[in-house]
PDB file of N, CA and C in Angstrom:
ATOM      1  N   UNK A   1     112.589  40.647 123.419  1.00  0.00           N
ATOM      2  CA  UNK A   1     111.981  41.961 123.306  1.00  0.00           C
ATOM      3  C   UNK A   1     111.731  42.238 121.832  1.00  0.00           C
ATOM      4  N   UNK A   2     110.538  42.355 121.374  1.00  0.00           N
ATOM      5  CA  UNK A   2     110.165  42.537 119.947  1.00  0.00           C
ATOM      6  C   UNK A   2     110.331  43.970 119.723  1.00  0.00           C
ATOM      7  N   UNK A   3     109.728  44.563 118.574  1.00  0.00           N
ATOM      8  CA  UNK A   3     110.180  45.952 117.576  1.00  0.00           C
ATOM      9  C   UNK A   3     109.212  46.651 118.379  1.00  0.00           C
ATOM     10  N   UNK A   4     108.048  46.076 118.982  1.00  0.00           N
ATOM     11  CA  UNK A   4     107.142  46.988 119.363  1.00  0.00           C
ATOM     12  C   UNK A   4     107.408  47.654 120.789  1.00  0.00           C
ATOM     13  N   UNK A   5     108.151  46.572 121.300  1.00  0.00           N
ATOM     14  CA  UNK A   5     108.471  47.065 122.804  1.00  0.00           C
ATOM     15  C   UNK A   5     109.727  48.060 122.927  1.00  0.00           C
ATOM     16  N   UNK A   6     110.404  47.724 121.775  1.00  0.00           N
ATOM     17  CA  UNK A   6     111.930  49.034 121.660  1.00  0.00           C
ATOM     18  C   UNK A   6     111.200  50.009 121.330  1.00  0.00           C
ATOM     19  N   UNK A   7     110.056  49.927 120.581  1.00  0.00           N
ATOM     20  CA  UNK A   7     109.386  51.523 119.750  1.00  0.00           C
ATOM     21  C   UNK A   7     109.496  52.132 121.351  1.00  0.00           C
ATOM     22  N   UNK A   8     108.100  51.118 121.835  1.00  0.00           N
ATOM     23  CA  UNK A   8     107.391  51.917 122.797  1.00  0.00           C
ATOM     24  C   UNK A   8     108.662  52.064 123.781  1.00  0.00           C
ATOM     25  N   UNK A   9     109.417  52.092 124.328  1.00  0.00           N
ATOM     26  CA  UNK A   9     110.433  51.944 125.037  1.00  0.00           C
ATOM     27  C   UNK A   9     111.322  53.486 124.899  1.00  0.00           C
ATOM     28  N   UNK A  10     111.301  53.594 123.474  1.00  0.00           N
ATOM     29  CA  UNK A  10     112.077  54.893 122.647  1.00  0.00           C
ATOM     30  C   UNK A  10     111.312  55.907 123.375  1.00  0.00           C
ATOM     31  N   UNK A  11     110.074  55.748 122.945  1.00  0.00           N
ATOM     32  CA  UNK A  11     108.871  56.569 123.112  1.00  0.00           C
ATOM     33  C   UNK A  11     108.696  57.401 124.334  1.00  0.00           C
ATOM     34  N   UNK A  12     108.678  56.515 125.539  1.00  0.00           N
ATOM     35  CA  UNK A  12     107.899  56.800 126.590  1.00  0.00           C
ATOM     36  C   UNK A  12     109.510  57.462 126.894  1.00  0.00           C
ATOM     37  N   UNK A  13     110.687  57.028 126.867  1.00  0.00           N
ATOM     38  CA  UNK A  13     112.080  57.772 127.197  1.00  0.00           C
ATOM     39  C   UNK A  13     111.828  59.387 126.456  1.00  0.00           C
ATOM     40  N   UNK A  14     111.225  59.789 125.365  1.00  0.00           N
ATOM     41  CA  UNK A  14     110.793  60.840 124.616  1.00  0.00           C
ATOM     42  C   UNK A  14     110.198  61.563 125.381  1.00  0.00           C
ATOM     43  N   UNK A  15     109.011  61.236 125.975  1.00  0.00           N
ATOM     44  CA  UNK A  15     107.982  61.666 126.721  1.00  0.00           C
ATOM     45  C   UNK A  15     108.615  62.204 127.687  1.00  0.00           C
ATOM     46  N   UNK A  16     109.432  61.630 128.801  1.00  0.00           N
ATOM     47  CA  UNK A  16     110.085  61.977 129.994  1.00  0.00           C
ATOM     48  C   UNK A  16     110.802  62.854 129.743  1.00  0.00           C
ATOM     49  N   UNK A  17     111.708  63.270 129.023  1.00  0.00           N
ATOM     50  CA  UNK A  17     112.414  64.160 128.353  1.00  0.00           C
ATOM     51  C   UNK A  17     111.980  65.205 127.887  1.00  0.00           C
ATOM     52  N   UNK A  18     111.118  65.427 126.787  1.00  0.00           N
ATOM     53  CA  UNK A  18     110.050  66.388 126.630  1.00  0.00           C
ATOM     54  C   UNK A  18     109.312  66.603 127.864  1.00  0.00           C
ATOM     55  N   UNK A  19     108.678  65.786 128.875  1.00  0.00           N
ATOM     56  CA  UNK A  19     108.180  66.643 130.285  1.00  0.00           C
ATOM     57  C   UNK A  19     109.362  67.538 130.814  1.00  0.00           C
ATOM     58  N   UNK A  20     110.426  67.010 131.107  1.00  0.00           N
ATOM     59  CA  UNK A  20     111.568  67.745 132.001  1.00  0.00           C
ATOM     60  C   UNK A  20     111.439  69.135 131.333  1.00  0.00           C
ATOM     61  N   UNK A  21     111.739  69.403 130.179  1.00  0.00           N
ATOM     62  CA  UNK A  21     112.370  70.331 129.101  1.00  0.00           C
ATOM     63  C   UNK A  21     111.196  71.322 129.621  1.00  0.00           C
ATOM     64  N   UNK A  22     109.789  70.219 129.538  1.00  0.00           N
ATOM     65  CA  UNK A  22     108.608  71.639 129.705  1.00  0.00           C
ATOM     66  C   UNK A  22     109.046  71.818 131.229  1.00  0.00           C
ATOM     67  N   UNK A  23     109.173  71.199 131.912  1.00  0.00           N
ATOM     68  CA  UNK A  23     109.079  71.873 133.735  1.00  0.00           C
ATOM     69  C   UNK A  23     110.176  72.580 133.779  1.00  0.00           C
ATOM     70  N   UNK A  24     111.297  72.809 132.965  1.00  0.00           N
ATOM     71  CA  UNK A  24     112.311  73.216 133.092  1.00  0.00           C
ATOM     72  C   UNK A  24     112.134  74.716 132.482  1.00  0.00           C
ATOM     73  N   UNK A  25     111.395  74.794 131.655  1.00  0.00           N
ATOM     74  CA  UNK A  25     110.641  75.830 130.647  1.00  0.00           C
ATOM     75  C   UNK A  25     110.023  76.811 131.261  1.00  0.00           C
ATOM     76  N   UNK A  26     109.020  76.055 131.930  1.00  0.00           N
ATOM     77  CA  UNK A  26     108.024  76.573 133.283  1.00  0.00           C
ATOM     78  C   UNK A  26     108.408  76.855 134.377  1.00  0.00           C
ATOM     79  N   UNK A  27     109.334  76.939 134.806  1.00  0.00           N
ATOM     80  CA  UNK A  27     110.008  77.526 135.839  1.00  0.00           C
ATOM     81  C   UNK A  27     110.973  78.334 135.398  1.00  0.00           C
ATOM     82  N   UNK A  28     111.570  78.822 134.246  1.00  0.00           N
ATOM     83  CA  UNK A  28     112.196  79.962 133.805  1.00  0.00           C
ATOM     84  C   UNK A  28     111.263  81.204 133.601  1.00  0.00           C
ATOM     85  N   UNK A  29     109.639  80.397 133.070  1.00  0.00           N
ATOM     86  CA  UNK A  29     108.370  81.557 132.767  1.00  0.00           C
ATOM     87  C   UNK A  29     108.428  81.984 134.089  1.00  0.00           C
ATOM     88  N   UNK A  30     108.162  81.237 135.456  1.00  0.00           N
ATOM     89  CA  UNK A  30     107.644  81.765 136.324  1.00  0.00           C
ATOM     90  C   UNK A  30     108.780  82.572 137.010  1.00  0.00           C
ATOM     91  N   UNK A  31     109.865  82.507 136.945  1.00  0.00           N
ATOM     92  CA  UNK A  31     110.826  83.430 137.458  1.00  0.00           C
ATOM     93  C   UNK A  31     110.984  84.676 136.763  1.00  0.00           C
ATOM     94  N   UNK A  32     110.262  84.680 135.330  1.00  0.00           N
ATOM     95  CA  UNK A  32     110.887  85.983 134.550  1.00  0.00           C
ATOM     96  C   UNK A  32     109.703  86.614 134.985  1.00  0.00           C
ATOM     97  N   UNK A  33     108.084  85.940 134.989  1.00  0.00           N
ATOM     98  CA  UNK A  33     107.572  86.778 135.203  1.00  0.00           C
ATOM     99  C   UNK A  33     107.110  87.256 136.641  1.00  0.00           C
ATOM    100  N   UNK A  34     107.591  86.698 137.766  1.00  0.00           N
ATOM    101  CA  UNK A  34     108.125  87.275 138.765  1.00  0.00           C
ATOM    102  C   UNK A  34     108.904  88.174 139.194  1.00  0.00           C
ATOM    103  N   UNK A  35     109.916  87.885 138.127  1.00  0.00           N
ATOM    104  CA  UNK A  35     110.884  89.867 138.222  1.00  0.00           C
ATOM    105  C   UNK A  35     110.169  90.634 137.725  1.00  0.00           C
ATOM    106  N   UNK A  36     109.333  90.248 136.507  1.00  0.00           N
ATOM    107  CA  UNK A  36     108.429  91.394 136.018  1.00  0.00           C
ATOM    108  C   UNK A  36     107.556  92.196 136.552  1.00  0.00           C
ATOM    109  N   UNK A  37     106.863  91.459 137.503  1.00  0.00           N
ATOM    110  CA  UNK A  37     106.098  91.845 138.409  1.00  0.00           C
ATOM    111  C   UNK A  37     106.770  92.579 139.155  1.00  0.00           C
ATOM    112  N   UNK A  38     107.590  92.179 139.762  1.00  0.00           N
ATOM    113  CA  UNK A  38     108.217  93.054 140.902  1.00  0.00           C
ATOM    114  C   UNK A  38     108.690  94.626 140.061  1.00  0.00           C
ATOM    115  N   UNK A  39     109.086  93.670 139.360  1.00  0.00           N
ATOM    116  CA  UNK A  39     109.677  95.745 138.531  1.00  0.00           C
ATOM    117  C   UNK A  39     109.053  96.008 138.456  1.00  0.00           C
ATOM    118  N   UNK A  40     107.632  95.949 137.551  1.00  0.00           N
ATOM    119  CA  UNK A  40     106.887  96.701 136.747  1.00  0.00           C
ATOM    120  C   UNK A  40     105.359  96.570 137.012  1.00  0.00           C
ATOM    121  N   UNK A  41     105.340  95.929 138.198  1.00  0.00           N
ATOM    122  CA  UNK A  41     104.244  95.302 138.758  1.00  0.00           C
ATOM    123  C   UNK A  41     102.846  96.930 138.768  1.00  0.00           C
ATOM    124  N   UNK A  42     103.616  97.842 139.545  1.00  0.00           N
ATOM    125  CA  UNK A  42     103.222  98.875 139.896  1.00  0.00           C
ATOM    126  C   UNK A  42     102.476 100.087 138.840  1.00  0.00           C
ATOM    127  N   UNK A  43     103.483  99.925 137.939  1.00  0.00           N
ATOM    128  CA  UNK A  43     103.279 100.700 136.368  1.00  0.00           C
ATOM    129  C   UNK A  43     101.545  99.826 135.778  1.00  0.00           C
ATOM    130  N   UNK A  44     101.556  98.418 136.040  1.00  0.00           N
ATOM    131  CA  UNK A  44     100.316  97.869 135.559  1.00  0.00           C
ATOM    132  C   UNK A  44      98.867  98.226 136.466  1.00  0.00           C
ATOM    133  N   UNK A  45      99.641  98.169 137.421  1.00  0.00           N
ATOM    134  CA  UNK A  45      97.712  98.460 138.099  1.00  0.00           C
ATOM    135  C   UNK A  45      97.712  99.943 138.105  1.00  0.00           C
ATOM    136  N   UNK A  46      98.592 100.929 138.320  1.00  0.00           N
ATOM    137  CA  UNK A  46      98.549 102.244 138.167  1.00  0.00           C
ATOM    138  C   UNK A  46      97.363 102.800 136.581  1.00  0.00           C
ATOM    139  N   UNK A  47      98.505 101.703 135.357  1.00  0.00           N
ATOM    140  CA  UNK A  47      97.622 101.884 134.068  1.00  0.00           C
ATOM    141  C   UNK A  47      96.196 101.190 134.142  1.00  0.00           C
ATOM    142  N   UNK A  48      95.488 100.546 135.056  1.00  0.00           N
ATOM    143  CA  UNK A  48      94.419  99.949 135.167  1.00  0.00           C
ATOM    144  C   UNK A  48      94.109 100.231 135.878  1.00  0.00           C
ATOM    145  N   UNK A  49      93.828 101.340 136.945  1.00  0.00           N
ATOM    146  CA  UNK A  49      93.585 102.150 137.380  1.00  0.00           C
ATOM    147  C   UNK A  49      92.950 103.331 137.307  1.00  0.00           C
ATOM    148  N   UNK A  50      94.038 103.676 136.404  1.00  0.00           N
ATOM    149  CA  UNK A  50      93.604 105.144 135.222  1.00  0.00           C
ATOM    150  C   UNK A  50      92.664 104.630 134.226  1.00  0.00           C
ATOM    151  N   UNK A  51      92.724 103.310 133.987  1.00  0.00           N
ATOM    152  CA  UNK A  51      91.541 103.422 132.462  1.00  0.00           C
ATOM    153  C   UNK A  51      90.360 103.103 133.530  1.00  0.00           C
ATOM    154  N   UNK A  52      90.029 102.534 134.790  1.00  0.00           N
ATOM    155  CA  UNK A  52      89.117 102.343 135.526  1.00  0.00           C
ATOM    156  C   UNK A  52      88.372 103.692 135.671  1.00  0.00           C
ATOM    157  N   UNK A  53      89.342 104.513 136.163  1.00  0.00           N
ATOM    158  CA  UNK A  53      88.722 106.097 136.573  1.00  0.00           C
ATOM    159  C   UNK A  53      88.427 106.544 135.170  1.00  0.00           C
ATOM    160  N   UNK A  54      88.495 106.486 133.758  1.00  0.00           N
ATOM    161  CA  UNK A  54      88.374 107.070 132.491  1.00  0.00           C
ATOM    162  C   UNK A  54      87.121 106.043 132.203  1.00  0.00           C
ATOM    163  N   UNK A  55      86.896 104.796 132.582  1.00  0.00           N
ATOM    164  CA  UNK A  55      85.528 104.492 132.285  1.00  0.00           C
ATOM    165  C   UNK A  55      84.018 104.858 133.474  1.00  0.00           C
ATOM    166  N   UNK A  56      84.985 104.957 134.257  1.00  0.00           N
ATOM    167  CA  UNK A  56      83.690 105.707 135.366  1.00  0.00           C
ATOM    168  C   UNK A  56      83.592 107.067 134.806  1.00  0.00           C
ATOM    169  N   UNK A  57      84.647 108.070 134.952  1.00  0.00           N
ATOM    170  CA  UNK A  57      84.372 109.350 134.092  1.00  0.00           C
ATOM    171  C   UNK A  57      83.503 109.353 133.011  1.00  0.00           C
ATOM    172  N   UNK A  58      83.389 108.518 131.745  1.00  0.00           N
ATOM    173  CA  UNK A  58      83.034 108.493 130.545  1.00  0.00           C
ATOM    174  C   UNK A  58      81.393 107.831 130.730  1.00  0.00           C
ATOM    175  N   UNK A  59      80.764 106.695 132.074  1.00  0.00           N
ATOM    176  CA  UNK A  59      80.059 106.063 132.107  1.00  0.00           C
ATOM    177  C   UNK A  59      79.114 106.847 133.287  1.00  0.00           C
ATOM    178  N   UNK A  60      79.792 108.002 133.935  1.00  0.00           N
ATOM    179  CA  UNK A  60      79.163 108.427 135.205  1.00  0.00           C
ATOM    180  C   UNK A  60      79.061 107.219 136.376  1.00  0.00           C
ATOM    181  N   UNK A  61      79.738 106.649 136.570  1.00  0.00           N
ATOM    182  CA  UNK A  61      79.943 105.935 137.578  1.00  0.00           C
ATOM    183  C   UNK A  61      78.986 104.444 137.389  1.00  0.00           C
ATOM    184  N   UNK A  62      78.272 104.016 136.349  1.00  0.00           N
ATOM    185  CA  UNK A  62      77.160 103.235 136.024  1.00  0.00           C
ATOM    186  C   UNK A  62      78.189 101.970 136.040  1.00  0.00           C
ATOM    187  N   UNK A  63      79.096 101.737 135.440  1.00  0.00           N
ATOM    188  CA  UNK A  63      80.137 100.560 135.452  1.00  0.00           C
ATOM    189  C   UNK A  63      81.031 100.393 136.584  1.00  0.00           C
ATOM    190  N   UNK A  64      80.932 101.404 137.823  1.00  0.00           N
ATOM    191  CA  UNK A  64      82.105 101.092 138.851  1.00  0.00           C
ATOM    192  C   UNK A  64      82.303  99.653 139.290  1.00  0.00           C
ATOM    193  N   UNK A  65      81.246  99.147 139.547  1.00  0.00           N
ATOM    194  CA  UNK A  65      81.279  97.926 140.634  1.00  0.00           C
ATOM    195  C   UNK A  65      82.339  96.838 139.478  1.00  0.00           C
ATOM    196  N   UNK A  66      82.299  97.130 138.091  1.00  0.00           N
ATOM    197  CA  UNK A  66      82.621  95.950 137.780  1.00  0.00           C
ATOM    198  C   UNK A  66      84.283  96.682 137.292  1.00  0.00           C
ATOM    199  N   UNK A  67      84.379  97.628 137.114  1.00  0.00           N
ATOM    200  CA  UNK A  67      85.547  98.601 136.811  1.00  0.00           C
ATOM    201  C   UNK A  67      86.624  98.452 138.681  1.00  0.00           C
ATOM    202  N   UNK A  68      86.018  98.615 139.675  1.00  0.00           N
ATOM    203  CA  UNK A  68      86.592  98.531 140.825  1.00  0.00           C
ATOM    204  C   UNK A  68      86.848  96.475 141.158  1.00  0.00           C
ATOM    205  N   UNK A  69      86.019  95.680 140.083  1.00  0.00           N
ATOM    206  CA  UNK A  69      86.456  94.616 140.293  1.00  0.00           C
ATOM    207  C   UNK A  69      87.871  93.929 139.529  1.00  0.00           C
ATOM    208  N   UNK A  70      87.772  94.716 138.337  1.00  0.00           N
ATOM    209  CA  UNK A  70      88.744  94.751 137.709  1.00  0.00           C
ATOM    210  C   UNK A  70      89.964  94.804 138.124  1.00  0.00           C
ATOM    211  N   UNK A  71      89.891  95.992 138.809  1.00  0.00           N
ATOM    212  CA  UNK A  71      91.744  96.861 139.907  1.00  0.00           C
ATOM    213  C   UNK A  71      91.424  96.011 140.437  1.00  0.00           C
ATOM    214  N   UNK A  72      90.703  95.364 141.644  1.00  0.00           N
ATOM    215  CA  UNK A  72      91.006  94.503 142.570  1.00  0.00           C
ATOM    216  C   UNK A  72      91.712  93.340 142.115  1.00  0.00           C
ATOM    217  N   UNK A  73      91.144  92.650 141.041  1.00  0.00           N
ATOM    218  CA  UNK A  73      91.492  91.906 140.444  1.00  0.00           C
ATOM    219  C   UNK A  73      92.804  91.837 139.678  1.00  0.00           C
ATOM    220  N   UNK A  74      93.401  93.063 138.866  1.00  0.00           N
ATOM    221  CA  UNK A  74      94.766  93.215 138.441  1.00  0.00           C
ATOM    222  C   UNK A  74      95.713  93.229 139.763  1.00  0.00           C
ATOM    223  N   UNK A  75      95.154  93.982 140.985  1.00  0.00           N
ATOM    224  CA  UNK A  75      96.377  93.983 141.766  1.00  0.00           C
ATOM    225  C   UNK A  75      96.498  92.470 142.646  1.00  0.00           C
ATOM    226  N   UNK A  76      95.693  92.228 142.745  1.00  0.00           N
ATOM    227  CA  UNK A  76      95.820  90.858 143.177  1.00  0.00           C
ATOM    228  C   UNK A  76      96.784  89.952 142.005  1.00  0.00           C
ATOM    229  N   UNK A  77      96.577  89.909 141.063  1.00  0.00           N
ATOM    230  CA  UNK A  77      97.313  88.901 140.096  1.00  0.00           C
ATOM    231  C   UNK A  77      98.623  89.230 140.057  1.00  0.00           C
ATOM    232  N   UNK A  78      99.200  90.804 139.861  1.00  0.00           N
ATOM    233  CA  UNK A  78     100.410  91.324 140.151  1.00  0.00           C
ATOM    234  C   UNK A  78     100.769  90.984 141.223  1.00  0.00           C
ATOM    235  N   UNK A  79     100.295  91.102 142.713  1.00  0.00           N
ATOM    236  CA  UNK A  79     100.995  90.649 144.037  1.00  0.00           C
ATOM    237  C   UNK A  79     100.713  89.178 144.233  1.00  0.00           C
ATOM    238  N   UNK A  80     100.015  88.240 143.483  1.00  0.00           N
ATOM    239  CA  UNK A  80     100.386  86.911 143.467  1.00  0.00           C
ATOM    240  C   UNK A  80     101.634  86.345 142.253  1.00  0.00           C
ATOM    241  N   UNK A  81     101.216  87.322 141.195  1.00  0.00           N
ATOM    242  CA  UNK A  81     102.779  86.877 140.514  1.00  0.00           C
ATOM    243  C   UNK A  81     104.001  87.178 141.515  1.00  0.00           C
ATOM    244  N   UNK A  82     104.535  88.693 141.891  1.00  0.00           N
ATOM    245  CA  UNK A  82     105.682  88.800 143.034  1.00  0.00           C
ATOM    246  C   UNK A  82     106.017  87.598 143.776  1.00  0.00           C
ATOM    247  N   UNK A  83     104.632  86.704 144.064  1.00  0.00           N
ATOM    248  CA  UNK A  83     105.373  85.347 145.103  1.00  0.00           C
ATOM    249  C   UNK A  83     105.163  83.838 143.745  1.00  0.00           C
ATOM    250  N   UNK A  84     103.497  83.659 143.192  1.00  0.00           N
ATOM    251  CA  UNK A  84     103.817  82.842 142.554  1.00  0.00           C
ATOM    252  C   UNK A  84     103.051  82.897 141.657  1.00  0.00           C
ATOM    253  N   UNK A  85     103.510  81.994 140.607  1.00  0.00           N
ATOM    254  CA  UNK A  85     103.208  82.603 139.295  1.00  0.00           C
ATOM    255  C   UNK A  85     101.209  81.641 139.316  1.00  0.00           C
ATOM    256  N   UNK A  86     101.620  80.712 139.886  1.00  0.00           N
ATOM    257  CA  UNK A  86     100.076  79.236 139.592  1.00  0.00           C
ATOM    258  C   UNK A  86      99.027  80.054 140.626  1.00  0.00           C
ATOM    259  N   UNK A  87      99.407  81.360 141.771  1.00  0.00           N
ATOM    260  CA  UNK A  87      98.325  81.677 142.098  1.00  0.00           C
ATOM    261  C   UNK A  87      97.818  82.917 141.842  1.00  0.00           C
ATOM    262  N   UNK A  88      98.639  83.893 140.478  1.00  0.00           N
ATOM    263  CA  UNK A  88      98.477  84.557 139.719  1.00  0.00           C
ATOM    264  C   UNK A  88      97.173  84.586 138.724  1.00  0.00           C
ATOM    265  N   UNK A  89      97.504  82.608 138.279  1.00  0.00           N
ATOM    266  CA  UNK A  89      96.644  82.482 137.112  1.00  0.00           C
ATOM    267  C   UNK A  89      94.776  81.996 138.102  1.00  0.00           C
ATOM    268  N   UNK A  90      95.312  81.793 138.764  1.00  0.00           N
ATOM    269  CA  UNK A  90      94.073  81.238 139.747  1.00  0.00           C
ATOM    270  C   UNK A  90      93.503  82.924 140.084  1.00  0.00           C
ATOM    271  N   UNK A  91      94.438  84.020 140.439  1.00  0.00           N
ATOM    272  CA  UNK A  91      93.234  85.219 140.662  1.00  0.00           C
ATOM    273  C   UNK A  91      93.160  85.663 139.818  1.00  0.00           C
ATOM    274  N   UNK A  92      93.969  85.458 138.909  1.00  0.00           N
ATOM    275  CA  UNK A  92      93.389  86.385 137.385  1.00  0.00           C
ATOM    276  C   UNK A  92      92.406  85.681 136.808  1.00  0.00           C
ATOM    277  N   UNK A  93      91.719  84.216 136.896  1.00  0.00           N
ATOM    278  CA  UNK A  93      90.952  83.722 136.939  1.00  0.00           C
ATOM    279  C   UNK A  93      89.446  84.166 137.521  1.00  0.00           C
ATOM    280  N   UNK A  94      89.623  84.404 138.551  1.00  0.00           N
ATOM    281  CA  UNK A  94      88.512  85.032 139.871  1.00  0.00           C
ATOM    282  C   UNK A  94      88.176  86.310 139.750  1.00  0.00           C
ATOM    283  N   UNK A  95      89.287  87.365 139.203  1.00  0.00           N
ATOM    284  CA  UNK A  95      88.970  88.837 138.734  1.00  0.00           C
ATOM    285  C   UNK A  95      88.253  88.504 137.284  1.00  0.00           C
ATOM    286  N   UNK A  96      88.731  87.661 136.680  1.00  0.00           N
ATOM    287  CA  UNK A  96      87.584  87.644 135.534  1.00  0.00           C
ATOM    288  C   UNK A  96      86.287  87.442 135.504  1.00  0.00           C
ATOM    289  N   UNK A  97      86.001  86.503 136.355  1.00  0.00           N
ATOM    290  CA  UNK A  97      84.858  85.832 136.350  1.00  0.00           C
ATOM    291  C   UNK A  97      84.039  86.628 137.518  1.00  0.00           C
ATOM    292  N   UNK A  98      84.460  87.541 138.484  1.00  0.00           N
ATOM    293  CA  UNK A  98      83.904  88.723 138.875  1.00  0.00           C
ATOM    294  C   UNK A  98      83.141  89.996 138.342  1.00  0.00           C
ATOM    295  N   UNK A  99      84.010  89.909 137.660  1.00  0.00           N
ATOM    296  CA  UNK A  99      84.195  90.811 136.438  1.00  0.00           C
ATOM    297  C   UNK A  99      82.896  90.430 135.675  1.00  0.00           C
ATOM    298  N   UNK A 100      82.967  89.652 135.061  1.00  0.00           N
ATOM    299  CA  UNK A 100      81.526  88.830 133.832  1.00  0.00           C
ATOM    300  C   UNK A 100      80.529  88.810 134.915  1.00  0.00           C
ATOM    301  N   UNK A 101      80.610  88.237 136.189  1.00  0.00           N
ATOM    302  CA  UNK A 101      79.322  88.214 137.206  1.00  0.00           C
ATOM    303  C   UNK A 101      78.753  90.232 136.965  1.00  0.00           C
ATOM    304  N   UNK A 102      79.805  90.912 137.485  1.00  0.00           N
ATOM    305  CA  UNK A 102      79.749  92.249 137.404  1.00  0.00           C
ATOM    306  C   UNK A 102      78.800  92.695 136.624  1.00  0.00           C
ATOM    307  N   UNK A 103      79.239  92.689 135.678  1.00  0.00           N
ATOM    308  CA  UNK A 103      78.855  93.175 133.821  1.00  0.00           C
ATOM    309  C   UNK A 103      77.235  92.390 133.862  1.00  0.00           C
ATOM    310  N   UNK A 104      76.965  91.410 134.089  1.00  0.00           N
ATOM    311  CA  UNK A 104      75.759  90.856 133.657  1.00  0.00           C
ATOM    312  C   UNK A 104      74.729  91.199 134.470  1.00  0.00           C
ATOM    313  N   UNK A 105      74.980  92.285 135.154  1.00  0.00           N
ATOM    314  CA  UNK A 105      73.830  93.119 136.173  1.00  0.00           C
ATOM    315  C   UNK A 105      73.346  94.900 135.037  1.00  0.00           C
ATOM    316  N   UNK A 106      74.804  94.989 134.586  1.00  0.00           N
ATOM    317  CA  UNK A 106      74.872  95.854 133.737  1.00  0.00           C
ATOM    318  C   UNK A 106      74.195  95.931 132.333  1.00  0.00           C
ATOM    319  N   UNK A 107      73.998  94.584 131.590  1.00  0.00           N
ATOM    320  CA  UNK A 107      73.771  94.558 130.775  1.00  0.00           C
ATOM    321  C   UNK A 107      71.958  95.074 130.207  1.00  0.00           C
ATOM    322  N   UNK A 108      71.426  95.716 129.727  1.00  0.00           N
ATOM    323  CA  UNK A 108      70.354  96.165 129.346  1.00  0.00           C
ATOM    324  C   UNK A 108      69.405  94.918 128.864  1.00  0.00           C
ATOM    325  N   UNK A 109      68.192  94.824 129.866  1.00  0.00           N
ATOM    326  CA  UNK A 109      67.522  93.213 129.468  1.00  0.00           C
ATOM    327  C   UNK A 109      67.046  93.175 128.113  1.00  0.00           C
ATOM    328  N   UNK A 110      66.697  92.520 127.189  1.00  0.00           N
ATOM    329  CA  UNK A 110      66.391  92.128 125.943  1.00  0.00           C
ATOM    330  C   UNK A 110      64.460  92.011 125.933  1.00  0.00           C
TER     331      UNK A 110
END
């Protein structure tokens, strides 16, 4: 066994180790922010809610569709964090990109 095969040998034992540490990492994120949700889950779409109704107020209702995609979209990500955190990032994903579909009906043509 030459110097190159102990390197690589060191190495790839590094790698495995550093993965664990991250999955081990990543599953402390997804549990904290699972209690978070659950506590405080409610306090967030309530506050996104209220700024929804303060931009329809302020816009006369011209931004709802993409302001009502928004809440849909926060409460969905909050009640997928409560169970899991990977289908959180997948609807907070989908409320965004709703969201930008939304807005680009809105936007004033050039």
């Amino acid at each position: 066994m030459g110097i190159l095969d102990k390197i690589l040998g060191r190495a790839k034992g590094a790698a495995q180790d550093v993965a664990k540490e991250a999955g081990d990492l990543a599953s402390q994120a997804k549990e904290t922010a699972a209690g978070l949700a659950e506590k405080h889950g409610d306090k967030v779409t309530d506050a996104i809610d209220k700024a929804a109704d303060f931009v329809d107020d302020k816009t006369g209702g011209k931004l709802s569709s993409v302001t009502d995609k928004v809440s849909e979209g926060a409460e969905k990500a909050v009640d997928a964090l409560k169970g899991e955190a990977g289908d959180a990032a997948d609807a907070a994903t989908e409320a965004a990109d709703a969201a930008a579909d939304a807005a680009e009906g809105t936007k004033p043509s050039a």
